[in-house]
PDB file of N, CA and C in Angstrom:
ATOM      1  N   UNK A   1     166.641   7.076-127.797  1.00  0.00           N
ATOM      2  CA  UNK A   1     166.885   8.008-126.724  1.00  0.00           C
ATOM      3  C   UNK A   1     168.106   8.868-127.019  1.00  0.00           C
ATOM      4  N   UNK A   2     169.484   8.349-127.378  1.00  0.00           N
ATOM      5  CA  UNK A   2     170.490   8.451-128.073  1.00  0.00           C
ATOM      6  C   UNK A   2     170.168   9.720-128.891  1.00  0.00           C
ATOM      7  N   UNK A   3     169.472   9.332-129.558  1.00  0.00           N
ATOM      8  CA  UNK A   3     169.340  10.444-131.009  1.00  0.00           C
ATOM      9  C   UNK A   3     168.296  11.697-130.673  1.00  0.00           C
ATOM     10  N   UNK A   4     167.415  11.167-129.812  1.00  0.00           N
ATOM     11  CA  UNK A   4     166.062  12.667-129.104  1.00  0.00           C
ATOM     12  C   UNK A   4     167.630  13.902-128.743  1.00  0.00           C
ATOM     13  N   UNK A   5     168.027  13.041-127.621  1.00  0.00           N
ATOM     14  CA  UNK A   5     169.126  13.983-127.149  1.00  0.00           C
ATOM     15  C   UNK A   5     170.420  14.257-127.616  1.00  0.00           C
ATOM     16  N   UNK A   6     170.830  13.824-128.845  1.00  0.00           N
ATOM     17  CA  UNK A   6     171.227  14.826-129.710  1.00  0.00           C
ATOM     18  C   UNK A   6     170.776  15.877-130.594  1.00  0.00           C
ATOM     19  N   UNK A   7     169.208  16.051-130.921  1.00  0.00           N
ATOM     20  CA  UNK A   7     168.711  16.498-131.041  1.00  0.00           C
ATOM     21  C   UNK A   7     168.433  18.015-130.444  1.00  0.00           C
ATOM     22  N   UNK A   8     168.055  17.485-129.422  1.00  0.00           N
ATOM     23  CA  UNK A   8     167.755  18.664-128.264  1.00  0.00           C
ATOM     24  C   UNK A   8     169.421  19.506-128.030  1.00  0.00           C
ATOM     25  N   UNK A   9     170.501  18.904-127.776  1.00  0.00           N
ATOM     26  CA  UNK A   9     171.328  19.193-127.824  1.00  0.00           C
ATOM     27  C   UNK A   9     171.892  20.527-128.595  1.00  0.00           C
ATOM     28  N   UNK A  10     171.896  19.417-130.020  1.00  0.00           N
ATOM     29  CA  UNK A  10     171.703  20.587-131.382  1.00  0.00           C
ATOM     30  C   UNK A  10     170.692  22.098-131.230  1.00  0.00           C
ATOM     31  N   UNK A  11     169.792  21.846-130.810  1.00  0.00           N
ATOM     32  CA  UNK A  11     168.858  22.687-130.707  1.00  0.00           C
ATOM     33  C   UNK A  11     168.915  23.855-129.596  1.00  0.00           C
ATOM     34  N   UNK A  12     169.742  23.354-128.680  1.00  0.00           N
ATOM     35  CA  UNK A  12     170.066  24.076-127.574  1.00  0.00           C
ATOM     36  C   UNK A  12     171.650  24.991-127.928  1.00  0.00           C
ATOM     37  N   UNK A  13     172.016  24.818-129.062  1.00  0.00           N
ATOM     38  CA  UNK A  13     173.282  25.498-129.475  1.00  0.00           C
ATOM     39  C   UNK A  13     173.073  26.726-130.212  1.00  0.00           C
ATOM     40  N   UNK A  14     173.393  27.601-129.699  1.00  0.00           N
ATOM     41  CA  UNK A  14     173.036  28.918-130.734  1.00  0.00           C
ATOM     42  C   UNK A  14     173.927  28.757-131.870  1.00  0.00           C
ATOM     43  N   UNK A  15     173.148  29.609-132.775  1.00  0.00           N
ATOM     44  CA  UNK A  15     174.241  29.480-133.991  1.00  0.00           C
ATOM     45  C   UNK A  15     175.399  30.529-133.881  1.00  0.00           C
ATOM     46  N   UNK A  16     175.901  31.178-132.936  1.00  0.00           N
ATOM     47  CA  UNK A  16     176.744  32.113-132.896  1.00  0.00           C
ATOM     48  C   UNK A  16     177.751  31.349-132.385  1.00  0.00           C
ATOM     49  N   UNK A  17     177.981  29.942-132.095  1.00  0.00           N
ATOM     50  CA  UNK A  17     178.680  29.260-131.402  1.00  0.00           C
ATOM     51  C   UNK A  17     179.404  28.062-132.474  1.00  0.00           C
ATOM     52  N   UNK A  18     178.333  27.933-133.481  1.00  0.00           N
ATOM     53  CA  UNK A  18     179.064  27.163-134.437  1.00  0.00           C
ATOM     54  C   UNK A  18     179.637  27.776-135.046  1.00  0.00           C
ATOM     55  N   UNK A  19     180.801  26.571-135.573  1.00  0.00           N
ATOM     56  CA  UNK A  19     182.013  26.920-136.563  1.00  0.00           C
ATOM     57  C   UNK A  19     181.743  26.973-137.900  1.00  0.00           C
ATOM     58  N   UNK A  20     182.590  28.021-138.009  1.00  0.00           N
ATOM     59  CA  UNK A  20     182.313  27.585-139.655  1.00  0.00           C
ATOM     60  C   UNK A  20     183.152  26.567-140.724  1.00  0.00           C
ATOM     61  N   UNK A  21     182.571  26.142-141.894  1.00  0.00           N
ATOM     62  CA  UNK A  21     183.778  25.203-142.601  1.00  0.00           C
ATOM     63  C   UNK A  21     184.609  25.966-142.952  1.00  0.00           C
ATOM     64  N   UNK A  22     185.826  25.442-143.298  1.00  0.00           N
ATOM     65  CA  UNK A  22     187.007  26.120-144.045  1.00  0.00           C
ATOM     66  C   UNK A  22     187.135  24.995-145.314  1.00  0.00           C
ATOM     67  N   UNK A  23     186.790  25.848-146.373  1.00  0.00           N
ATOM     68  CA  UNK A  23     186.747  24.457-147.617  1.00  0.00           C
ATOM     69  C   UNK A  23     188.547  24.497-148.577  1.00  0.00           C
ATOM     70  N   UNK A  24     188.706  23.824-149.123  1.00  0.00           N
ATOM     71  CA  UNK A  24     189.952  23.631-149.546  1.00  0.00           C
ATOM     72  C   UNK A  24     189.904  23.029-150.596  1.00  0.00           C
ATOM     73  N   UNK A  25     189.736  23.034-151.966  1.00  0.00           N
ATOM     74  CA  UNK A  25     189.069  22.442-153.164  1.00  0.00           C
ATOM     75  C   UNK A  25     190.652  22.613-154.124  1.00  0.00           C
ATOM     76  N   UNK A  26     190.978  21.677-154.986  1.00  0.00           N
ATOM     77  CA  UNK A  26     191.679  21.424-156.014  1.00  0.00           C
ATOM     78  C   UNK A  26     191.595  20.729-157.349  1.00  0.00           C
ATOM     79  N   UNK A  27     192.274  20.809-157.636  1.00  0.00           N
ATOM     80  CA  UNK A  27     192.367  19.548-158.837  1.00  0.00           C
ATOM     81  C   UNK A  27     193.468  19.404-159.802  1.00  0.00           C
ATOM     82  N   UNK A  28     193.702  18.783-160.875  1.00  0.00           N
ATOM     83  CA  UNK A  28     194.878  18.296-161.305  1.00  0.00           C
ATOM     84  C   UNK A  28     195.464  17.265-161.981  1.00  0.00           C
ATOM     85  N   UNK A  29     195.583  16.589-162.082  1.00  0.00           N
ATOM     86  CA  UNK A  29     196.766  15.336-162.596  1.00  0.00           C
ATOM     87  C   UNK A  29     196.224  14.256-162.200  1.00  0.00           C
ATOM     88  N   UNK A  30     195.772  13.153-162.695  1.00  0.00           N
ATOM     89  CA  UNK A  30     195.166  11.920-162.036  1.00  0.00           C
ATOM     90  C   UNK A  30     196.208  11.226-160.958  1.00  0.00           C
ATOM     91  N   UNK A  31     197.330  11.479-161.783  1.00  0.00           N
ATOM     92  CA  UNK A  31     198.283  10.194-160.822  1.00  0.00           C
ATOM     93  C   UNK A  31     198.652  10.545-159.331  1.00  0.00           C
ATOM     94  N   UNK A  32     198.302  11.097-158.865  1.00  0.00           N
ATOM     95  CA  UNK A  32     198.461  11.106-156.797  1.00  0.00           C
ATOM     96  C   UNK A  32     197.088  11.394-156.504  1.00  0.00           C
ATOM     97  N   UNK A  33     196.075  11.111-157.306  1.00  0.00           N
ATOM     98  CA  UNK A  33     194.504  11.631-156.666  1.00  0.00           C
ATOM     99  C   UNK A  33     194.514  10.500-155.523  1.00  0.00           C
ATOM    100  N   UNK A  34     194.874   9.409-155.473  1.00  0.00           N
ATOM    101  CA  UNK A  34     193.972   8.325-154.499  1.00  0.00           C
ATOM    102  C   UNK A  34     195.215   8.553-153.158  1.00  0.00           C
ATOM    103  N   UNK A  35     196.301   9.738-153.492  1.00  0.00           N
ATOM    104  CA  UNK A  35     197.220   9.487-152.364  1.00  0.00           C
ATOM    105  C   UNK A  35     196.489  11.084-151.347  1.00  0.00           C
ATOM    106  N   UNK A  36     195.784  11.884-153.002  1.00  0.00           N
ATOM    107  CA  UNK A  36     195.348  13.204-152.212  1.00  0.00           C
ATOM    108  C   UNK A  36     194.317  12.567-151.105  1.00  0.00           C
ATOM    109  N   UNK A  37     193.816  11.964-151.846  1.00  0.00           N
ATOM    110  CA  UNK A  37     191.955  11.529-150.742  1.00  0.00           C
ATOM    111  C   UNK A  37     192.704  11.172-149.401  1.00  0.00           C
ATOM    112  N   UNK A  38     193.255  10.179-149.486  1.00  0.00           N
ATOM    113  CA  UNK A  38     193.670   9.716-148.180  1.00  0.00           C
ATOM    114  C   UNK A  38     194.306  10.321-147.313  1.00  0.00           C
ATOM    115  N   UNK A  39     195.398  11.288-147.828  1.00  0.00           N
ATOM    116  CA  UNK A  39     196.078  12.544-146.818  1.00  0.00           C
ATOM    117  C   UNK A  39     195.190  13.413-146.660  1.00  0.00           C
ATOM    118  N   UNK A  40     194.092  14.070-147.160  1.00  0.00           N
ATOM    119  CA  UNK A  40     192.783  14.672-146.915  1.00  0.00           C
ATOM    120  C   UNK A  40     192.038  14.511-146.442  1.00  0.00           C
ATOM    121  N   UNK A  41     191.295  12.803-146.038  1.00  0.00           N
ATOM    122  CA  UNK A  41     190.495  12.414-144.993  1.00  0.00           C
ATOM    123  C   UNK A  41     191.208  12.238-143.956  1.00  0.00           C
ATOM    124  N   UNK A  42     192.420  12.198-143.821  1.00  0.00           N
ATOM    125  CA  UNK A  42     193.355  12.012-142.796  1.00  0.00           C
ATOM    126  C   UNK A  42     192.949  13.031-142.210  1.00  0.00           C
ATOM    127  N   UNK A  43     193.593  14.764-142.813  1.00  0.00           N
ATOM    128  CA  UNK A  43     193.421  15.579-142.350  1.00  0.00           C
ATOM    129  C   UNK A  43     191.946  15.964-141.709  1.00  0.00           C
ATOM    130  N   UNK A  44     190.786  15.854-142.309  1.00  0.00           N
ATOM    131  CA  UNK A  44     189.442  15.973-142.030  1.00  0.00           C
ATOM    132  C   UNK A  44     189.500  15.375-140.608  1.00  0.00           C
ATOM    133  N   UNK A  45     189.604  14.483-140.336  1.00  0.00           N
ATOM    134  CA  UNK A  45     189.577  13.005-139.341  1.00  0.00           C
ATOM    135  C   UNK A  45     190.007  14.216-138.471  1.00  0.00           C
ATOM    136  N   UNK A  46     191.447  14.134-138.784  1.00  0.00           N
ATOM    137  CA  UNK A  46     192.074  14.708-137.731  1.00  0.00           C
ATOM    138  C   UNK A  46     192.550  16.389-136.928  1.00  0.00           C
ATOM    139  N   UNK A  47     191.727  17.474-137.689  1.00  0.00           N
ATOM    140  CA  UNK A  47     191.646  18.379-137.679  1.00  0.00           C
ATOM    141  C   UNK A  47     190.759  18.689-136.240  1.00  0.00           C
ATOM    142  N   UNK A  48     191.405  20.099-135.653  1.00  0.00           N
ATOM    143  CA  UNK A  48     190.167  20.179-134.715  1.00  0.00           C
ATOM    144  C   UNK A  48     189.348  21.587-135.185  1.00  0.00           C
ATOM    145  N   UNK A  49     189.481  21.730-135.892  1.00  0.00           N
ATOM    146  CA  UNK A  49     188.502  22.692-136.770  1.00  0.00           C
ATOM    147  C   UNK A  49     187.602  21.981-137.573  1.00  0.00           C
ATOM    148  N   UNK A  50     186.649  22.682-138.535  1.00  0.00           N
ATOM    149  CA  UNK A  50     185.764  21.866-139.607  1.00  0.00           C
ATOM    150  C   UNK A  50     186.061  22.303-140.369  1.00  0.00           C
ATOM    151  N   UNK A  51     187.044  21.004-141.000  1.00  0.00           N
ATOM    152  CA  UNK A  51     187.273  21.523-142.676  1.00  0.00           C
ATOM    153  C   UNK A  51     186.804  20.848-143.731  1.00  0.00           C
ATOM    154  N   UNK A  52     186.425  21.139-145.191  1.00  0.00           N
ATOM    155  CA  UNK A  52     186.264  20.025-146.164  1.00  0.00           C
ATOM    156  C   UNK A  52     187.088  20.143-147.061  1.00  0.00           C
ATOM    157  N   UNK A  53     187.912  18.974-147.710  1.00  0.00           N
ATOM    158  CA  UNK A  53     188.759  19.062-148.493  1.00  0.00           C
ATOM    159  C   UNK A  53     188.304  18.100-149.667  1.00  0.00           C
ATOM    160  N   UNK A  54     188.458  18.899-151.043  1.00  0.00           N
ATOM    161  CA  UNK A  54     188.136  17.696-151.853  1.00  0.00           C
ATOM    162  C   UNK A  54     189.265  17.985-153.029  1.00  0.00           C
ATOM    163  N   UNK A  55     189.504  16.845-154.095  1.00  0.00           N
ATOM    164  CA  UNK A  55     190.465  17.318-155.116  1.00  0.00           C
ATOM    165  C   UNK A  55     189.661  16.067-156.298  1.00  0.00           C
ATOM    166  N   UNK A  56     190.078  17.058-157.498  1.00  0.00           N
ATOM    167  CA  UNK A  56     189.345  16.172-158.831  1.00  0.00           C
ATOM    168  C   UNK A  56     190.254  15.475-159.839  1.00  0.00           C
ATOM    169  N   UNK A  57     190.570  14.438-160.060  1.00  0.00           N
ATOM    170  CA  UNK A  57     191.763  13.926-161.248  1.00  0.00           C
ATOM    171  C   UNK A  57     191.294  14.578-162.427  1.00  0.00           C
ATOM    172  N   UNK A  58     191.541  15.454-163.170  1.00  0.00           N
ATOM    173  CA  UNK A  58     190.988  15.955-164.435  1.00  0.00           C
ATOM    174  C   UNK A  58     191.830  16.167-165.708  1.00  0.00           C
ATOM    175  N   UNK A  59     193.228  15.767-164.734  1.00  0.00           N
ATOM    176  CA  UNK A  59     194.143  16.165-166.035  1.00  0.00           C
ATOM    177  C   UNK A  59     194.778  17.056-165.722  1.00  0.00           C
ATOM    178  N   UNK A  60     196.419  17.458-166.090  1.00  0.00           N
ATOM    179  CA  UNK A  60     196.690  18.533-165.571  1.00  0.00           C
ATOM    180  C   UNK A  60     196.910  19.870-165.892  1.00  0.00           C
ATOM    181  N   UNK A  61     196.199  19.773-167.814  1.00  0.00           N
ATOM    182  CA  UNK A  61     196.077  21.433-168.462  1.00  0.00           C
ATOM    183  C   UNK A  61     194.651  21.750-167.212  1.00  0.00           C
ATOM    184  N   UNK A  62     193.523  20.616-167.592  1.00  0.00           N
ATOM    185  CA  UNK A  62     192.269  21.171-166.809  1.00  0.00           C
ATOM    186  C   UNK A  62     192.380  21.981-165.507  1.00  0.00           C
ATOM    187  N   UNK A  63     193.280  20.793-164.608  1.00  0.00           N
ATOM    188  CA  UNK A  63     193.906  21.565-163.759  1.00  0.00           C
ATOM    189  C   UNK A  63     193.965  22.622-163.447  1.00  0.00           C
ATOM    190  N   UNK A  64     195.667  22.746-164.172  1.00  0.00           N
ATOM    191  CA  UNK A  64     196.316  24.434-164.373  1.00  0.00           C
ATOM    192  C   UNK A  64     194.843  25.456-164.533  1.00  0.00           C
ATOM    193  N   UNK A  65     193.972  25.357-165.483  1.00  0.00           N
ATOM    194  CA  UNK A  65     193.015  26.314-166.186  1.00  0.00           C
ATOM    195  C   UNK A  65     192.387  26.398-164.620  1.00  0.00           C
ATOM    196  N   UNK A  66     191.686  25.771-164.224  1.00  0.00           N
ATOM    197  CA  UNK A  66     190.785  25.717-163.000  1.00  0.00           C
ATOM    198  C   UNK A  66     191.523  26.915-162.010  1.00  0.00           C
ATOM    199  N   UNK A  67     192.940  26.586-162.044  1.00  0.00           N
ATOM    200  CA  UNK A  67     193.245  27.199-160.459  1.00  0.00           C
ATOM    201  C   UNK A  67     193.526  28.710-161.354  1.00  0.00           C
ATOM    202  N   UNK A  68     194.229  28.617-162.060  1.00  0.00           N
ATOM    203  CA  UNK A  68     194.006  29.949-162.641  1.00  0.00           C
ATOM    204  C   UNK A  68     193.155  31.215-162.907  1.00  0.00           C
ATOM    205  N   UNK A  69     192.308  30.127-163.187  1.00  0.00           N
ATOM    206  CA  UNK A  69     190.505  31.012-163.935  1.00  0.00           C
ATOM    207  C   UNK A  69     190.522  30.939-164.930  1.00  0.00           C
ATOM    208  N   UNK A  70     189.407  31.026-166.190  1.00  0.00           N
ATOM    209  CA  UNK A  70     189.381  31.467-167.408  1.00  0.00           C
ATOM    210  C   UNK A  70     188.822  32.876-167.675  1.00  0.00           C
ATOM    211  N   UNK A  71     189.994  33.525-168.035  1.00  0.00           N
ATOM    212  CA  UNK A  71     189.747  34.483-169.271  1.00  0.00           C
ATOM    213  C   UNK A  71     189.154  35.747-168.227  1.00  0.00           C
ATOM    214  N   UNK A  72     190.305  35.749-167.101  1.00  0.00           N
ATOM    215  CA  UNK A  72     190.316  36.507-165.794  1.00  0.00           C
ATOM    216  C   UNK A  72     189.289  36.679-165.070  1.00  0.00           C
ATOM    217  N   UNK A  73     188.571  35.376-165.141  1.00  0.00           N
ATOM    218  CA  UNK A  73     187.607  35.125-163.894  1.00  0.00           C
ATOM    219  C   UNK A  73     187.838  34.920-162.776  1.00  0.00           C
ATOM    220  N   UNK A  74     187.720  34.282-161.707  1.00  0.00           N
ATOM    221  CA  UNK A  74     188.045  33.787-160.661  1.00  0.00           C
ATOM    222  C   UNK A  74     188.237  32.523-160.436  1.00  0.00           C
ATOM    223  N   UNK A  75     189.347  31.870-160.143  1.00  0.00           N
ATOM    224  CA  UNK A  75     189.680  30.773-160.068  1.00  0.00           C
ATOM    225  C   UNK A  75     188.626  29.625-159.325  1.00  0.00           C
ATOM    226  N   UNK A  76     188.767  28.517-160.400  1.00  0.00           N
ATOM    227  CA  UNK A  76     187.873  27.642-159.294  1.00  0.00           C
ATOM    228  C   UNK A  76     187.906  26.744-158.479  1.00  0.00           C
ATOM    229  N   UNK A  77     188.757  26.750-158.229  1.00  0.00           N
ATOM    230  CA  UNK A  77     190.278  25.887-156.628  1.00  0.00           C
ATOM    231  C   UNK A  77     191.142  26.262-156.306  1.00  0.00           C
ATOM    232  N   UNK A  78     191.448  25.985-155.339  1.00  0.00           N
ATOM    233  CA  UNK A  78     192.268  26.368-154.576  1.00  0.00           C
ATOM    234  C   UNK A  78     193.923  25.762-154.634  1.00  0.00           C
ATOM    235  N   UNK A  79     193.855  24.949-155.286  1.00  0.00           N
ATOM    236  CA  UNK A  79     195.151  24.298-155.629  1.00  0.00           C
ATOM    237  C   UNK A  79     195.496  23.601-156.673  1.00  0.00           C
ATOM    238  N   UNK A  80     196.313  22.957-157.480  1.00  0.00           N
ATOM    239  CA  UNK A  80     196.395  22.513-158.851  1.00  0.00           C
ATOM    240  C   UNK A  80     197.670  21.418-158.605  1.00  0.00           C
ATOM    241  N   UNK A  81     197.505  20.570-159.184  1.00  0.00           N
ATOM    242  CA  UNK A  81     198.675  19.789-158.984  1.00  0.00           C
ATOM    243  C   UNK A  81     198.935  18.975-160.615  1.00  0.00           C
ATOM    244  N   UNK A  82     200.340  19.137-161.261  1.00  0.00           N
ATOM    245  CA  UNK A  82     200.060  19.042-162.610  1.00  0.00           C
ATOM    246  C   UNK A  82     201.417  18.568-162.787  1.00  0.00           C
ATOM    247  N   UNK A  83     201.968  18.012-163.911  1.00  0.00           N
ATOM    248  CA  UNK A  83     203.279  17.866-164.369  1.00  0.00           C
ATOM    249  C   UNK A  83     204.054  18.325-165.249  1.00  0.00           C
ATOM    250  N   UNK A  84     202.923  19.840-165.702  1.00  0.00           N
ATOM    251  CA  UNK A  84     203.191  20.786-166.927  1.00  0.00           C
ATOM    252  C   UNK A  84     203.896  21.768-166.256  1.00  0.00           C
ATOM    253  N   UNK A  85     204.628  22.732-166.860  1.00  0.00           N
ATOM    254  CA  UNK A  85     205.536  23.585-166.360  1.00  0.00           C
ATOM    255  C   UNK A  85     204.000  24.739-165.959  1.00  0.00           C
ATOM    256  N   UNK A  86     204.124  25.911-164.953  1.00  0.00           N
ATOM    257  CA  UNK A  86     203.235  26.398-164.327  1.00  0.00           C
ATOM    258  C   UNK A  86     203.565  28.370-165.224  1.00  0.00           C
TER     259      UNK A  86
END
């Protein structure tokens, strides 16, 4: 019953009313990845907007390259976290 009427619910919402996500993507340096996740689902949890946040341990040249771009493309995150000079 629970779930019909969330359903209907959903269905009764125009889409001019939903939010949109705000995404927030990084990557970087392995060593604070498991401190990023957790201050990030924190934030998710606790946000009253819809956001998604994700970050990748890759290393922190990979990193740097990512948020940068290659070879004046467009960067492919939004943030970099590294222990190399910038």
């Amino acid at each position: 019953m629970k779930f019909a009427l969330s359903l209907l619910l959903a269905a009764a919402i125009p889409a001019s009313v939903a939010q949109t996500v705000t995404s927030l993507h990084g990557s970087g340096t392995t060593n604070p990845q498991k401190c990023y996740w957790d201050i990030m689902d924190t934030l998710m949890k606790q946000s009253k907007l819809p956001i998604r946040m994700t970050y990748r341990g890759v290393g922190s040249s990979t990193g740097q390259k990512d948020f940068m771009g290659d070879a004046g493309f467009s960067p492919f995150n939004d943030f970099w976290s590294g222990d190399i000079p910038f």
